[in-house]
Protein backbone atom coordinates (compact mmCIF):
# COMPACT_ATOMS: atom_id res chain seq x y z
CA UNK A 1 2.12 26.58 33.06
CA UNK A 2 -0.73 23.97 33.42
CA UNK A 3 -3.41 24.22 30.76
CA UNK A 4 -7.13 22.54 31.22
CA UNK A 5 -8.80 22.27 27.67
CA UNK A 6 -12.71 20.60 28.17
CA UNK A 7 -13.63 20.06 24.99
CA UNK A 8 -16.50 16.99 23.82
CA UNK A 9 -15.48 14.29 22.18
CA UNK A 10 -14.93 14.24 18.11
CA UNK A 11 -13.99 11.49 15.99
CA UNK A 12 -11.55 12.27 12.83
CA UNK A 13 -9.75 9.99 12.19
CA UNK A 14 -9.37 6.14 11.57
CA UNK A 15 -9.47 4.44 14.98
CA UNK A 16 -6.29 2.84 15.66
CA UNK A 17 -6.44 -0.36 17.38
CA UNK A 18 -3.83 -0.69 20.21
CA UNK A 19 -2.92 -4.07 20.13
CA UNK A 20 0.06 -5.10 21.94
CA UNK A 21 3.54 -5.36 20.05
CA UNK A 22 5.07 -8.35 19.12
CA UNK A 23 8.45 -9.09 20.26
CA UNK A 24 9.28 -11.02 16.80
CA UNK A 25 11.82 -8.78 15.27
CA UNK A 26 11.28 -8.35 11.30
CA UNK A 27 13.99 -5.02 10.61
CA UNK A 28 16.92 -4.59 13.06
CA UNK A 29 19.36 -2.66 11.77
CA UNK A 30 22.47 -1.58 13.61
CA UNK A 31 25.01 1.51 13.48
CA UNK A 32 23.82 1.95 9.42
CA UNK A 33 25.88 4.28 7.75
CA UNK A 34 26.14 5.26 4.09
CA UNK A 35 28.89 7.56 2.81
CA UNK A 36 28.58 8.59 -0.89
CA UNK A 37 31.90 9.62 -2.69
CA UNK A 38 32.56 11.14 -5.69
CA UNK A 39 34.44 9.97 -8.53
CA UNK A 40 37.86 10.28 -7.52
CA UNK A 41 36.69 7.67 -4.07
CA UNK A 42 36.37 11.17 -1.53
CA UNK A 43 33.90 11.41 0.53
CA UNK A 44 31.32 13.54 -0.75
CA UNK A 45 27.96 13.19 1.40
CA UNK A 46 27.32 11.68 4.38
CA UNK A 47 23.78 10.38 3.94
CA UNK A 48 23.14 8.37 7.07
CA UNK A 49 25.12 8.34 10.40
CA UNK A 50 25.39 5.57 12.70
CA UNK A 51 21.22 4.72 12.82
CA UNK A 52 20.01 1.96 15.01
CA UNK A 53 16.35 0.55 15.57
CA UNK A 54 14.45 -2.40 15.13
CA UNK A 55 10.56 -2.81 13.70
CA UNK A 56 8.46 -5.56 15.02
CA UNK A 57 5.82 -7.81 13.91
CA UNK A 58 2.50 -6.34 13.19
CA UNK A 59 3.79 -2.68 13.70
CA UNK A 60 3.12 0.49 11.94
CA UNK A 61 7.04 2.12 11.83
CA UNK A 62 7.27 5.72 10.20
CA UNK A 63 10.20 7.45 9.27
CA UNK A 64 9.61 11.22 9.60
CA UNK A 65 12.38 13.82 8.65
CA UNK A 66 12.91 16.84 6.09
CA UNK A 67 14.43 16.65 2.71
CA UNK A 68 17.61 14.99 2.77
CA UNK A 69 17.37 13.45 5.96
CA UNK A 70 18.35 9.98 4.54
CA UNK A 71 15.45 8.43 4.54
CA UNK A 72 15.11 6.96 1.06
CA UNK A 73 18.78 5.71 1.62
CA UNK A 74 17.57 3.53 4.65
CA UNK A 75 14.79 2.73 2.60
CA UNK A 76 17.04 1.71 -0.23
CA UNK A 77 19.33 -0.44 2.03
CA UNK A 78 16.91 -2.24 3.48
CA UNK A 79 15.28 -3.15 0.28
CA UNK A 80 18.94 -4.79 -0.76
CA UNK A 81 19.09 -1.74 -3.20
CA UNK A 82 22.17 0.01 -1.50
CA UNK A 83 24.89 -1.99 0.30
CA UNK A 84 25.57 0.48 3.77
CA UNK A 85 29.18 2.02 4.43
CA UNK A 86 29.43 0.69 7.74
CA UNK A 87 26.58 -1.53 10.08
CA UNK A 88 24.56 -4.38 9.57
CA UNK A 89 20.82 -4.88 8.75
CA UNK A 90 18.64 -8.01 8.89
CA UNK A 91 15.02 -8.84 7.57
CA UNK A 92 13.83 -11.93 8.55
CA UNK A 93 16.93 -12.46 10.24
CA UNK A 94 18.79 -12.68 6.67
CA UNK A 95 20.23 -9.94 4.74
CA UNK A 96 17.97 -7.84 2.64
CA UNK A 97 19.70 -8.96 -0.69
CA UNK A 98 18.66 -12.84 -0.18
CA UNK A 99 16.12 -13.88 -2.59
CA UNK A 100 14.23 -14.99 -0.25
CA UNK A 101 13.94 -12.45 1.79
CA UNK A 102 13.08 -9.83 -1.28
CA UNK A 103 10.13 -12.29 -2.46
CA UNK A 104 8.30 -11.62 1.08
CA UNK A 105 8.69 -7.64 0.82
CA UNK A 106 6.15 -5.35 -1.34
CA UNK A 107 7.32 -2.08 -1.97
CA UNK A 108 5.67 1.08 -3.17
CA UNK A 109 8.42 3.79 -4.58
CA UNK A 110 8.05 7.59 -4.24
CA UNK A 111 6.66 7.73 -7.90
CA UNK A 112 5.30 5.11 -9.78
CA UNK A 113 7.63 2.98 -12.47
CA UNK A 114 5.25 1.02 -14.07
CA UNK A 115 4.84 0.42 -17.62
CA UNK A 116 2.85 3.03 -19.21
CA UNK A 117 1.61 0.63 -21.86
CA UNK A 118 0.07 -1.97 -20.30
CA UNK A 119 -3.23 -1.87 -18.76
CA UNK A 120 -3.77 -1.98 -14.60
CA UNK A 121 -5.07 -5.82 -15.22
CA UNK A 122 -1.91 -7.02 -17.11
CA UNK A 123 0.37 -4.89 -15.12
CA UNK A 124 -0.63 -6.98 -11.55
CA UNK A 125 -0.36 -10.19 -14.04
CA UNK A 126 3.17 -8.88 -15.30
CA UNK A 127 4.61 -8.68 -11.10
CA UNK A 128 2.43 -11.47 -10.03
CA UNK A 129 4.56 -13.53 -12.82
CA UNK A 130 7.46 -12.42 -11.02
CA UNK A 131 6.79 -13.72 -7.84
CA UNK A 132 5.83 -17.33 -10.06
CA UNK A 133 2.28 -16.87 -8.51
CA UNK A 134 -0.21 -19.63 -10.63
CA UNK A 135 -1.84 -17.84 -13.71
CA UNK A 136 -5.53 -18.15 -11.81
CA UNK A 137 -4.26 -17.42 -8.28
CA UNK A 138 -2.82 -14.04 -10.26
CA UNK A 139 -5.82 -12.90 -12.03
CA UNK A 140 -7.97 -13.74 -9.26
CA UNK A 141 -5.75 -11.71 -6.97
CA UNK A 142 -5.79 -8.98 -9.42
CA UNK A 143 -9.72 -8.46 -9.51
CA UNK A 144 -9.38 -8.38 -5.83
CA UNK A 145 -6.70 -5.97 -5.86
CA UNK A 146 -8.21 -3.41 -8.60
CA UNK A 147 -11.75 -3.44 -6.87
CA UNK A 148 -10.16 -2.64 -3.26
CA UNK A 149 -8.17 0.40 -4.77
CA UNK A 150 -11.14 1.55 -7.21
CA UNK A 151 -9.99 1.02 -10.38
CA UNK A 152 -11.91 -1.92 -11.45
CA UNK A 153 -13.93 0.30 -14.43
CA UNK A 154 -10.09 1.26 -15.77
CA UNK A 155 -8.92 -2.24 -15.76
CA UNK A 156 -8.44 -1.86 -19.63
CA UNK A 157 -7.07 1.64 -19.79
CA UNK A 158 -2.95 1.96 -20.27
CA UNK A 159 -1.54 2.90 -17.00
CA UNK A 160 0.26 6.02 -18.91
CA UNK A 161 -3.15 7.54 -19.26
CA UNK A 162 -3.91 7.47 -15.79
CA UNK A 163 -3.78 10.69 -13.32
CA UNK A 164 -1.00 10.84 -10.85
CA UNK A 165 -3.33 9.65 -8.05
CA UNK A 166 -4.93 6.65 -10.20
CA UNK A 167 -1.14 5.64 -10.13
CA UNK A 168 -1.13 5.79 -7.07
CA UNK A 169 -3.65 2.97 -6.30
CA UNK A 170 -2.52 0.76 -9.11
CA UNK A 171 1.52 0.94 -7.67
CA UNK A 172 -0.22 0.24 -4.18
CA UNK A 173 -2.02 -2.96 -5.87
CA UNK A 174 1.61 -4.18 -7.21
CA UNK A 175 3.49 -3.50 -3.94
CA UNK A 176 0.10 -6.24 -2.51
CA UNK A 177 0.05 -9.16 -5.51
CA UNK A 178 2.21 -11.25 -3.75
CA UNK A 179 0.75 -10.65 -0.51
CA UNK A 180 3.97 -9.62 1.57
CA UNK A 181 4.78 -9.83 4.92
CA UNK A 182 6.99 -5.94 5.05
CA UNK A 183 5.22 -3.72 3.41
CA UNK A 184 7.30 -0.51 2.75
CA UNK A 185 5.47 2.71 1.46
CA UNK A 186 7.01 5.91 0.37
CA UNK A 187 4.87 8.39 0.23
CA UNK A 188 1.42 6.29 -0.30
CA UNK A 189 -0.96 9.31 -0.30
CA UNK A 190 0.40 11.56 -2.58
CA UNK A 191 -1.63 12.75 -5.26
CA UNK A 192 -4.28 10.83 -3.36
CA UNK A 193 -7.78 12.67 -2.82
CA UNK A 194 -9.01 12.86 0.61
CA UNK A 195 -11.28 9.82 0.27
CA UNK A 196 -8.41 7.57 -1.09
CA UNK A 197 -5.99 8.92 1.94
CA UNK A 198 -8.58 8.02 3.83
CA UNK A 199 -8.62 4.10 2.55
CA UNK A 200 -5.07 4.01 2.54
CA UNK A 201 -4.61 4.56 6.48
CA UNK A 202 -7.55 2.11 6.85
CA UNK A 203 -5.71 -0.24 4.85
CA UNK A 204 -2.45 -0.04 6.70
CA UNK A 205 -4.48 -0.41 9.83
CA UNK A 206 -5.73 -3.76 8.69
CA UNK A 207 -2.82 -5.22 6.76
CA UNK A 208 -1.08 -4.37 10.65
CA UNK A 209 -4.08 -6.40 12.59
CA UNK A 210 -3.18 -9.31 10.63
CA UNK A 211 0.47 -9.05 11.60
CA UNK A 212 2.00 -7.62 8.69
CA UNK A 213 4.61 -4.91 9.17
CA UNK A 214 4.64 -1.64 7.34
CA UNK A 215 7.00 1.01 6.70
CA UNK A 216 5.72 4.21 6.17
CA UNK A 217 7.56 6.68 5.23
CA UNK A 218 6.11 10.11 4.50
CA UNK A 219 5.56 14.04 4.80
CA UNK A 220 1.94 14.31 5.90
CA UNK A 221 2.48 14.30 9.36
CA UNK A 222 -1.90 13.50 10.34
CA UNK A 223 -1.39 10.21 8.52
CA UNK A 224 1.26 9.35 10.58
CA UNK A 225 -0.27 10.33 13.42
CA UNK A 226 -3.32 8.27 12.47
CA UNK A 227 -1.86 5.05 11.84
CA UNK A 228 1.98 5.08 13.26
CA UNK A 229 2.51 2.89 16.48
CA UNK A 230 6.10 4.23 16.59
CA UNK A 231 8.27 6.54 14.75
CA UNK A 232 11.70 7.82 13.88
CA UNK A 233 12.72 11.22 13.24
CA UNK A 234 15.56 11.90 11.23
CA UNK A 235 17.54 14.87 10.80
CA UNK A 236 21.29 15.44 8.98
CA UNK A 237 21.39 11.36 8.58
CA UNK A 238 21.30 11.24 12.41
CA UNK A 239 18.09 9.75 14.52
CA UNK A 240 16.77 12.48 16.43
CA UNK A 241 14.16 11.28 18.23
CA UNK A 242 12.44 7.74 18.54
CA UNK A 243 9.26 6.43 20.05
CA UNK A 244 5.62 5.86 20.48
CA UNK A 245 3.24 8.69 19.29
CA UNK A 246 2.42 8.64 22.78
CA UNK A 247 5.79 9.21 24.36
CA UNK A 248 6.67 11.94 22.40
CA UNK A 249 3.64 13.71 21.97
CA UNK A 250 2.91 14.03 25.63
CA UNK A 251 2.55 17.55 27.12
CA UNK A 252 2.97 16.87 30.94
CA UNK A 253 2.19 20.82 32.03
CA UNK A 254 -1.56 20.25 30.28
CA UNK A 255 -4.49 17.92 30.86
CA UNK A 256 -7.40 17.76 28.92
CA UNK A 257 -11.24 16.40 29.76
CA UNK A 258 -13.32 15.37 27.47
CA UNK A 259 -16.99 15.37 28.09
CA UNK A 260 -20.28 15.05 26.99
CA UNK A 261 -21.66 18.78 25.73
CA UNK A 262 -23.00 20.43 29.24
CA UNK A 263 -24.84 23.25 30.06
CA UNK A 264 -23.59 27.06 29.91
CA UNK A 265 -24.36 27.45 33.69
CA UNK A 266 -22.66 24.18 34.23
CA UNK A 267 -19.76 24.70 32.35
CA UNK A 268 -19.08 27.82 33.99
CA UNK A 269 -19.22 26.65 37.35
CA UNK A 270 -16.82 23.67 36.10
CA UNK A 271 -14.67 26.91 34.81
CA UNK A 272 -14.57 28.36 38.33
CA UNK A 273 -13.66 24.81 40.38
CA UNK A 274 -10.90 24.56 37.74
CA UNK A 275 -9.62 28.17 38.39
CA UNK A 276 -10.04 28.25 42.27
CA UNK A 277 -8.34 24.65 42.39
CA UNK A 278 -4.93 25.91 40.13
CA UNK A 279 -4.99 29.70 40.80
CA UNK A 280 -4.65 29.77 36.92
CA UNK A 281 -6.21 32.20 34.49
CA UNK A 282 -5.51 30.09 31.15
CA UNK A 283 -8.21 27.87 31.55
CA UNK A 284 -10.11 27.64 28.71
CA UNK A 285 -13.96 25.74 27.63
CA UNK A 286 -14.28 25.60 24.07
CA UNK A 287 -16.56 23.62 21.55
CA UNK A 288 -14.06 21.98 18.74
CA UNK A 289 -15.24 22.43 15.29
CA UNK A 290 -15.27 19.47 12.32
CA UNK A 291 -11.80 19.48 10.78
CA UNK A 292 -11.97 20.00 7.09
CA UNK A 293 -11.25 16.10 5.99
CA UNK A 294 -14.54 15.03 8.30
CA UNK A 295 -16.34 17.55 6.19
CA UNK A 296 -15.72 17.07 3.01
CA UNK A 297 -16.17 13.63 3.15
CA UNK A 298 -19.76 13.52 4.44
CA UNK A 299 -20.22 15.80 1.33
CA UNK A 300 -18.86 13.49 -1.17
CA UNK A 301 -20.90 10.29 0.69
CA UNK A 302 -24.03 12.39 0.07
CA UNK A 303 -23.09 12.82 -3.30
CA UNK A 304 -22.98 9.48 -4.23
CA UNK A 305 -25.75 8.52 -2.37
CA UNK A 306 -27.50 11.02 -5.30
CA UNK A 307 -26.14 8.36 -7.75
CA UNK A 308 -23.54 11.49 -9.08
CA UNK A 309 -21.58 10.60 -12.01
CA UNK A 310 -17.53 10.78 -11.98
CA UNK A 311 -15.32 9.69 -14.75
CA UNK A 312 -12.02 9.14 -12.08
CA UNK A 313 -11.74 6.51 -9.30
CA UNK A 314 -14.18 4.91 -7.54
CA UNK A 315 -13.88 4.78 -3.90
CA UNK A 316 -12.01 1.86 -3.14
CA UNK A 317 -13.75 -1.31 -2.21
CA UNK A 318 -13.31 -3.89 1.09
CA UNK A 319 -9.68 -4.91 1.06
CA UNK A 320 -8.90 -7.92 -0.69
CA UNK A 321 -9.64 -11.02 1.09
CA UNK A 322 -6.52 -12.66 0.49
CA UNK A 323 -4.87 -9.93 2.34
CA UNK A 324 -7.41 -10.16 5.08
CA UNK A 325 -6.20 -14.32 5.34
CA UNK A 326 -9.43 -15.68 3.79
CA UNK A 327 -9.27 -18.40 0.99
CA UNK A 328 -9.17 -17.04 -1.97
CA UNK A 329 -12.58 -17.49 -4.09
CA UNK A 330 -12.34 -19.24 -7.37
CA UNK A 331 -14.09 -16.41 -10.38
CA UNK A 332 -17.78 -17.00 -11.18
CA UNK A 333 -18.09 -18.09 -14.88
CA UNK A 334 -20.43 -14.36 -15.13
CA UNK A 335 -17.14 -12.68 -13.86
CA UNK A 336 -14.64 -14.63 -16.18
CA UNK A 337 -17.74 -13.75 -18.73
CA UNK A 338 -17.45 -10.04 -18.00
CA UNK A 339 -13.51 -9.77 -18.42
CA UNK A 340 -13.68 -11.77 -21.57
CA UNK A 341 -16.62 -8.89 -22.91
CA UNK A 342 -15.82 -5.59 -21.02
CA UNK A 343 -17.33 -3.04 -21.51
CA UNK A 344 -19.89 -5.62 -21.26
CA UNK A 345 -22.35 -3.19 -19.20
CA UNK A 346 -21.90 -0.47 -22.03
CA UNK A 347 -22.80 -2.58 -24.72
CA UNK A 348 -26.19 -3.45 -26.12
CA UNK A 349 -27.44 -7.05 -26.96
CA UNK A 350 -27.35 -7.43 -30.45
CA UNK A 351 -30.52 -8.05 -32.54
CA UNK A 352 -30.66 -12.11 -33.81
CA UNK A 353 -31.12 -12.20 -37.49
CA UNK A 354 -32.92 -14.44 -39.79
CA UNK A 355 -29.99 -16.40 -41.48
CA UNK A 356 -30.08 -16.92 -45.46
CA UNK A 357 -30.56 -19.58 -46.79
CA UNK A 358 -27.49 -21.48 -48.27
CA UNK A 359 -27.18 -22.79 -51.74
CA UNK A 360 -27.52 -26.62 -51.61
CA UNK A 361 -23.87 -28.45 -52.12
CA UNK A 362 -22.77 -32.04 -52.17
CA UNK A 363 -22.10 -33.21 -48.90
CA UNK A 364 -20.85 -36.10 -50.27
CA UNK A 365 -18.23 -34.42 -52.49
CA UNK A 366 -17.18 -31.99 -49.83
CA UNK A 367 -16.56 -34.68 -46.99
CA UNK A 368 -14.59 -36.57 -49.69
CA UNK A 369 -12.36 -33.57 -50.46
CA UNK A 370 -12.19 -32.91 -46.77
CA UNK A 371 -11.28 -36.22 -45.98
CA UNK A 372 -8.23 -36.12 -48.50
CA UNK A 373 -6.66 -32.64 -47.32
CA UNK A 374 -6.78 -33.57 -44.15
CA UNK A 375 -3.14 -33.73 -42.60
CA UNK A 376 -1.46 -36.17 -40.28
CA UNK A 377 -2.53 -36.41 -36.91
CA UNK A 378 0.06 -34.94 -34.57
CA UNK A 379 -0.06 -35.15 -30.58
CA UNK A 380 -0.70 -32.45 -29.05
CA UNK A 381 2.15 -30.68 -27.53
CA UNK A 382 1.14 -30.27 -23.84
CA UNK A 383 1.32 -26.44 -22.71
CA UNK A 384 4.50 -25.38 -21.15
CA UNK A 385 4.64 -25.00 -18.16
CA UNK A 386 5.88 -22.00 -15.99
CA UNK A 387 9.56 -21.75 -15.60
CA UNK A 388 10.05 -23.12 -11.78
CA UNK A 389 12.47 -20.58 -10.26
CA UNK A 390 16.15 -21.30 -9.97
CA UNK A 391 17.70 -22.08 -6.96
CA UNK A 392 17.72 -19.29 -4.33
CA UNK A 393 21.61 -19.77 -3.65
CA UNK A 394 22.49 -19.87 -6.46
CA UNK A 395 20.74 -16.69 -7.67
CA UNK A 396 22.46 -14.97 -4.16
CA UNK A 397 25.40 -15.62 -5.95
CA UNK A 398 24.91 -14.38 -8.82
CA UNK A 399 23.62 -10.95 -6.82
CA UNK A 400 26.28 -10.91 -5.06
CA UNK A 401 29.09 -11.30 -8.00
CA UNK A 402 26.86 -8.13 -10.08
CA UNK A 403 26.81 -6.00 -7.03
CA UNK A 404 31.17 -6.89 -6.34
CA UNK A 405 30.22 -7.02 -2.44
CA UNK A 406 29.97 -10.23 0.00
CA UNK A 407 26.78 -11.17 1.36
């Protein structure tokens, strides 16, 4: 039965920018199965059944399905983690366990495993180290990083003390220091407050216009909706449905107008044409209200525009400009100042003192007795330098003979 709905236009939502997909394939995987057996080698649970797609350049990719529908097994096999039952899988056109190919992926697990000791500054410099990124290049990227997800004022407080959603942001800052090129997120908003779901999807919206690809997988069905180009839904390890939002979310036996808001008189003869021209009585004219997300965050916008305290997050900042493909900007000596000092703001200049006077002393005597203890000059042993990584074959190999499987 055809259904008219003339409602005026609303804005909720990030605007997604439809940009054309790339035909540069970054995932393709193929028939991917995973069988898990039990102890005695029996098959015990058949996680994923014979999946096939493939994830361009530049796209937005979700995987959508219930509990147990094998998503965090794909997940896990394409990050190298899992080694499938039957199929094949390429990123980048190499396997997903190359070194190579794992250097150019960030990943953000379902719950944060970061050390709960270190601070959100020396956590980004502990995976930037990983990657072998330049001590500068990695702080630099890690003020960037810490100020785009809001956490710049907790930059010195132990990541274990954090709240689940501050964890959040910092394990979406370490799944960006090396700036990747697939970047796979389970679950990215949860715990998240409405304003930091909110910079999330923006961020996945411009990490995608710069023509990285991003794996989202997730329960919150808006933000896929919001920020998806095309997703998979999974059910009993088997792909149930695949496509643009568009394709699938099309209701062909309903069309709906949007318009400026009209007149009552106007709107009822509209009403009228619309009935006389379908011989329908399920037409309907209706003024949409604000959705609750629009709402409450004009109310937190005015609140900070009344300078109101908060002890949590910040909103996050602009994203960081590496990530947007802009040279990186060398730190101001007042920044490098700041770190060295914080809580610099906090703390109040202290009050210059008259010195005493000291008692008068041989200088004579003293540079003589100096002179005599001093010891041997010694070069100075240059600083060592960072470990260059090994070669990327041979660390396959070594992969390759822990995990007992061919590449």
């Amino acid at each position: 039965m055809p259904v008219a709905e003339i409602t005026p236009p609303t804005s909720s939502s990030p605007a997604k920018a439809m940009t054309p997909r790339s035909s540069e394939s970054v995932v393709a995987v193929r028939g991917l199965t995973k069988i898990f057996k039990d102890f005695w080698g029996r098959p015990k649970a058949r996680a994923v059944d014979n999946v096939s797609f493939e994830i361009y350049r530049g796209e937005v990719f979700g995987l959508l399905g219930p509990n147990g529908a094998g998503k965090s097994t794909i997940v896990k096999m394409l990050l190298g983690l899992l080694y499938p039952t039957k199929g094949h899988i390429e990123v980048f056109g190499h396997s997903p366990r190359h070194v190579a190919t794992k250097s150019r992926i960030g990943y953000l697990p379902e719950e944060s495993y970061l050390y709960r000791y270190l601070n959100s500054q020396e956590t980004l410099n502990f995976f930037g180290n990983l990657f072998s990124l330049p001590r500068g290049e990695r702080r630099n990227r890690a003020e960037q990083l810490l100020d785009m997800v809001g956490l710049a004022q907790s930059r010195t407080r132990a990541v274990g003390e954090f709240s689940k959603g501050m964890q959040r942001r910092i394990g979406l800052a370490q799944a960006l220091i090396n700036d990747p090129d697939l970047v796979v997120l389970d679950e990215p908003t949860a715990g998240l407050d409405p304003i930091g779901c909110r910079e999330v999807k923006d961020l996945i919206l411009a990490l995608a216009r710069r023509g990285k690809t991003v794996i989202l997988s997730s329960h919150l069905l808006a933000d896929v909706e919001d920020v998806c180009d095309r997703v998979v839904i999974l059910y009993g390890g088997r792909v149930q449905a695949m496509g643009t939002l568009k394709e699938l979310l099309a209701k062909p036996d309903a069309v709906r107008i949007t318009m400026p808001p009209l007149a009552r008189e106007t709107m009822q003869r509209i009403l009228d044409l619309v009935r006389q021209a379908t011989a329908e009585e399920k037409v309907q004219i209706e003024t949409p209200t604000q959705n609750l997300e629009s709402y409450f965050l004009d109310v937190v916008q005015r609140a900070k525009q009344s300078a109101a305290e908060t002890s949590g997050a910040l909103s996050g900042g602009q994203v960081a400009p590496y990530l947007r493909g802009e040279a990186e900007a060398k730190p101001t000596a007042e920044k490098i100042l700041d770190r060295l000092t914080l809580p610099a703001a906090a703390r109040e200049p202290t009050p210059v003192t008259a010195a005493t006077p000291e008692p008068a002393v041989d200088t004579a005597k003293l540079a003589a007795l100096a002179k005599a203890a001093e010891p041997p000059a010694t070069p100075a042993k240059p600083e060592p330098e960072t470990a260059k990584p090994a070669d990327l074959s041979q660390a396959d190999e070594k992969l390759s003979s822990l995990l007992g499987k061919p590449k």
